[in-house]
Protein backbone atom coordinates (compact mmCIF):
# COMPACT_ATOMS: atom_id res chain seq x y z
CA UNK A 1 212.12 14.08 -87.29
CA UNK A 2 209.20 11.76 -87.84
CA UNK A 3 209.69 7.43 -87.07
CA UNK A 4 207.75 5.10 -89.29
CA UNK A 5 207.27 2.14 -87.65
CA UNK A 6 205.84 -1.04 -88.88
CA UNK A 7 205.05 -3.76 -87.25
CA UNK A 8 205.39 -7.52 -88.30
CA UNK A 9 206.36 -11.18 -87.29
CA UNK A 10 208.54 -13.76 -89.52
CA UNK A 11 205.72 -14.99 -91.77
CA UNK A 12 206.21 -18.87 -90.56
CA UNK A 13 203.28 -21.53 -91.46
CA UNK A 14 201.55 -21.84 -88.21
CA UNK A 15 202.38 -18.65 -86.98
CA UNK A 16 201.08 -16.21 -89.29
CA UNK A 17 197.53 -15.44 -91.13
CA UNK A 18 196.56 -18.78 -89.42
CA UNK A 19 193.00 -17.69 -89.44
CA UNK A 20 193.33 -18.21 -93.33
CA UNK A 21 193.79 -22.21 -92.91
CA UNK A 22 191.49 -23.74 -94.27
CA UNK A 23 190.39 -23.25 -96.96
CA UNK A 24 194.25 -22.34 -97.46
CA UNK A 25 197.09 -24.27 -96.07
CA UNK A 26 199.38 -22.98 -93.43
CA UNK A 27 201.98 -22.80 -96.47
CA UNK A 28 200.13 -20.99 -98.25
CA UNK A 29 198.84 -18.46 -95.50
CA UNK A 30 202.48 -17.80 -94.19
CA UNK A 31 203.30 -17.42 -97.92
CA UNK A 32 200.67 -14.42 -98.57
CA UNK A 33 201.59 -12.94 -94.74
CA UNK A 34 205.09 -12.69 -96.56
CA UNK A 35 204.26 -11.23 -99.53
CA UNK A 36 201.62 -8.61 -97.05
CA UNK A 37 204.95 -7.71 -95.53
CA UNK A 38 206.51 -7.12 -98.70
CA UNK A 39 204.20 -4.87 -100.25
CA UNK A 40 203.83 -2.97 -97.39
CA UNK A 41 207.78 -2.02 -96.82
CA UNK A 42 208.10 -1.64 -100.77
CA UNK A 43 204.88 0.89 -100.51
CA UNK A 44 206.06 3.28 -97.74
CA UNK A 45 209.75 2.79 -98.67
CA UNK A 46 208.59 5.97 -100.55
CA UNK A 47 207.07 7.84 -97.18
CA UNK A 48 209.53 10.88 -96.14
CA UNK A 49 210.05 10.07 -93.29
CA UNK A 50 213.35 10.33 -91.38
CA UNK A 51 213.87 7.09 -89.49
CA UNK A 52 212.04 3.57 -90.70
CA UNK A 53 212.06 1.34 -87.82
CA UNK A 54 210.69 -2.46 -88.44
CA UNK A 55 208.90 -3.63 -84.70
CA UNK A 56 209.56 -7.54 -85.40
CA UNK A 57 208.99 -10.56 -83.86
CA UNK A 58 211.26 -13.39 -85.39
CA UNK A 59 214.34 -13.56 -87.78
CA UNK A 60 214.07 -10.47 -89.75
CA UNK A 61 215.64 -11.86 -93.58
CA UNK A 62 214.10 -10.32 -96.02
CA UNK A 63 215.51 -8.57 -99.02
CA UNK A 64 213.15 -5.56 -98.56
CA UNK A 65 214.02 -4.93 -94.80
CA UNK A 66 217.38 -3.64 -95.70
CA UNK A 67 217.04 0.25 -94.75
CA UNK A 68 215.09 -0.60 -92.00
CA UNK A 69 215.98 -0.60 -88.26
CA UNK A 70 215.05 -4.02 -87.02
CA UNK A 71 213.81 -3.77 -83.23
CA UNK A 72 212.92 -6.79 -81.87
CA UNK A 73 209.17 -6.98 -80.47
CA UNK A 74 208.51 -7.34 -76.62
CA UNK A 75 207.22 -10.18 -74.89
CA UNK A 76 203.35 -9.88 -73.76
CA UNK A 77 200.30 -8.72 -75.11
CA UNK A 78 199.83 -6.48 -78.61
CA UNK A 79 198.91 -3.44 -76.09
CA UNK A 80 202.51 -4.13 -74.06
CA UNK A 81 204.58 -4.58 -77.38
CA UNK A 82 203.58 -1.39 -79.32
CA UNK A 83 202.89 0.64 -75.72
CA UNK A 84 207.42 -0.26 -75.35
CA UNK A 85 207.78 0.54 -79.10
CA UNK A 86 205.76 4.35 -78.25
CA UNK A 87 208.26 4.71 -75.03
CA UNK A 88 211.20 3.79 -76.72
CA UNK A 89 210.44 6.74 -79.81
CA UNK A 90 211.11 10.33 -79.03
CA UNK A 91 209.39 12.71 -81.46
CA UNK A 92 206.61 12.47 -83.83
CA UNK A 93 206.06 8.42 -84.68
CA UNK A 94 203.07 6.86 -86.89
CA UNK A 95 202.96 3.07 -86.46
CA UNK A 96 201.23 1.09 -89.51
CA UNK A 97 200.70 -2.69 -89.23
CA UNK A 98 201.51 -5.38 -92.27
CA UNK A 99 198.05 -6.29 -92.87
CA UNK A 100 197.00 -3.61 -95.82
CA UNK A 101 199.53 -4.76 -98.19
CA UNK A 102 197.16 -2.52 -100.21
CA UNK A 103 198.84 0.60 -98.04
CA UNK A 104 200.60 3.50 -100.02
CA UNK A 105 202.46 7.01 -99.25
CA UNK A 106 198.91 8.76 -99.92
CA UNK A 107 197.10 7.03 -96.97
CA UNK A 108 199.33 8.39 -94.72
CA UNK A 109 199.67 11.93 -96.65
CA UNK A 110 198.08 13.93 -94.22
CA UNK A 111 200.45 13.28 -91.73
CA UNK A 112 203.53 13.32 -93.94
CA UNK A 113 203.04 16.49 -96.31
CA UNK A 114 202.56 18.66 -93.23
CA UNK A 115 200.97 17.92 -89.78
CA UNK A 116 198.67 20.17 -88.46
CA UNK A 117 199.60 21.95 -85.65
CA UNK A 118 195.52 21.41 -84.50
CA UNK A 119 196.47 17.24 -84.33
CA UNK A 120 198.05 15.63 -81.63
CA UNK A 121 197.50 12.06 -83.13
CA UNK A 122 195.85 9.98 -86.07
CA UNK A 123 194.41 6.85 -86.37
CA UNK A 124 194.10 4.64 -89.41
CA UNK A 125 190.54 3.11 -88.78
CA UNK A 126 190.20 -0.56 -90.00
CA UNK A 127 186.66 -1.71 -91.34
CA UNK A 128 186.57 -4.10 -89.04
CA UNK A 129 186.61 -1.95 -85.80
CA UNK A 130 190.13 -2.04 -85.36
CA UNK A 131 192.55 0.24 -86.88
CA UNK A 132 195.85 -0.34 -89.46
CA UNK A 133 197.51 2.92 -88.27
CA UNK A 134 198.57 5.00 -85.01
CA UNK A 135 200.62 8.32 -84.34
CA UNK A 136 201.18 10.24 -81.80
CA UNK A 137 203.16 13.26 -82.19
CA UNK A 138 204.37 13.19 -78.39
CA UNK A 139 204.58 8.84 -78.47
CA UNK A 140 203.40 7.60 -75.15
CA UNK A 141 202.84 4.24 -74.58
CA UNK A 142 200.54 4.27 -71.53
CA UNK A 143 198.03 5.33 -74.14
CA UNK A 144 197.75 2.11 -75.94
CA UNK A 145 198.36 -0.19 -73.23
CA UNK A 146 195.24 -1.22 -71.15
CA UNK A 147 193.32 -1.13 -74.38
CA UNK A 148 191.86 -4.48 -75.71
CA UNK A 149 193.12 -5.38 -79.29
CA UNK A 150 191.70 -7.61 -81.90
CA UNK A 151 188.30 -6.17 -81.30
CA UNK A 152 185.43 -5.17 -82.90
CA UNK A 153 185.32 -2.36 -81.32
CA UNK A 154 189.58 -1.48 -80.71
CA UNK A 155 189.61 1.43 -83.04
CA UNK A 156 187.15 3.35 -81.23
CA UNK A 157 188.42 2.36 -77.37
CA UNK A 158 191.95 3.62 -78.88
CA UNK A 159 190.54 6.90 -79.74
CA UNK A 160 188.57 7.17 -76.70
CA UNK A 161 192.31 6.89 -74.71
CA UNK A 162 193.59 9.44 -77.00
CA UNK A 163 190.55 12.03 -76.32
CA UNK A 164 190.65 11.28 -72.72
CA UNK A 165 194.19 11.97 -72.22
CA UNK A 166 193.30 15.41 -74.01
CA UNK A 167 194.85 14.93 -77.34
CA UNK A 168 193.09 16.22 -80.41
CA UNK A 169 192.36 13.02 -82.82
CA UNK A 170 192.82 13.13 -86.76
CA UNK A 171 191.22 10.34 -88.71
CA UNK A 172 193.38 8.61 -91.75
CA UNK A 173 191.37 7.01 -94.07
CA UNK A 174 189.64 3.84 -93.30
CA UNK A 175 191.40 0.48 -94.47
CA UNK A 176 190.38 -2.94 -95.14
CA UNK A 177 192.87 -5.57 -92.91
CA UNK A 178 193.56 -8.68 -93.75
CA UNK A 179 192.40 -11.73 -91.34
CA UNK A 180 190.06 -13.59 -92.90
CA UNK A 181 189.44 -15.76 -96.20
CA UNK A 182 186.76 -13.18 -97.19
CA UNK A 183 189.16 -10.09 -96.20
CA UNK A 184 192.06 -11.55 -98.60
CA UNK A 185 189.83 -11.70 -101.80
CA UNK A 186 188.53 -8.41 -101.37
CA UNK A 187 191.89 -6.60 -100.52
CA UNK A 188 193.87 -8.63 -103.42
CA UNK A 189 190.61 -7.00 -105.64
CA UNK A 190 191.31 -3.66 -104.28
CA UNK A 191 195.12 -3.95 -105.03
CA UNK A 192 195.43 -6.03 -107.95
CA UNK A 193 198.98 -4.90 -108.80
CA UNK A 194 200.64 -5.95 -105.29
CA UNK A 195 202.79 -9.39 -104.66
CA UNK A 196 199.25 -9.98 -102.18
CA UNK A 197 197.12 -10.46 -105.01
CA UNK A 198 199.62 -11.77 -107.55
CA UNK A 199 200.07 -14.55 -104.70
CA UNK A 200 195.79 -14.99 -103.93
CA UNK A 201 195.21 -15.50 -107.68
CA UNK A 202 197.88 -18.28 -107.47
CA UNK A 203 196.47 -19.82 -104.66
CA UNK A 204 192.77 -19.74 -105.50
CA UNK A 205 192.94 -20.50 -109.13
């Protein structure tokens, strides 16, 4: 039995993809954090995995949560919320975040077809240090928390806690995230078919 897990918050303006205002409004960067959400629960909708569980932080109504288990996100610090979300999961569990809406089943095939018996974890590096995946086949969450996120340099300091605590580290492909202006247009490039893009040509034209 493997969890997918993704974690999101109600795409509100002034809440979320704020670091997108300006040039964009906070309309218009809630709007795109929606569709990010979107694309990514559509996309791995088609993962195999046995339980979909959606870590969120605000009033979960969207049409393309339905089949999901909505469990609602800890107070504290991103470390605290997805260390509770690793404690609370018994068995294998990969945890993806909402901001590669240009994620699909085949990023996360290595885990999914057949994990090795050689790999005690994976992480998704992000190109901008962090990373847009996690799994642990034993979840723990006193191996996330303690490590400082929405850094350059997260991605690596999460490994190094894996390593240290003697589990052997697979690497996922490496994923553009979506924070800033300059992120959006090159993802919505990368991914021209997803709501993401359909919504950045909108707002750019």
């Amino acid at each position: 039995m493997t969890t997918l897990a993704v974690i999101a918050k109600q795409p509100l303006p002034g809440r979320a993809k704020t670091r997108l205002h300006p040039p964009l409004s906070l309309e218009q960067a809630a709007d795109l954090a929606a569709c990010a959400i979107d694309d990514t629960l559509d996309s791995l909708g088609a993962v195999p995995a046995t339980r979909r569980v959606l870590l969120f932080d605000g009033v979960a109504d969207r049409p393309l949560m339905d089949g999901w288990e909505v469990i609602p996100q800890v107070s504290g610090g991103l470390d605290e919320r997805l260390g509770a979300l690793f404690d609370a999961c018994d068995g294998p569990l990969v945890l993806v975040g909402m901001d590669t809406p240009q994620v699909s089943p085949d990023h996360l095939r290595p885990i999914f077809s057949a994990w090795p018996d050689e790999v005690d974890a994976w992480i998704g590096p992000a190109s901008d240090g962090g990373f847009w995946a996690l799994a642990m086949r034993e979840p723990r969450g006193d191996l996330i928390r303690g490590v400082a996120m929405s850094q350059d340099d997260t991605g690596l300091r999460q490994r190094l806690r894996l390593e240290e605590a003697g589990l052997r580290v697979g690497t996922l492909p490496t994923l553009d995230d979506v924070d800033t202006m300059a992120d959006a247009l090159r993802v919505a490039a990368i991914a021209p078919w997803t709501r993401f893009a359909a919504r950045m040509c909108s707002v750019v034209a």
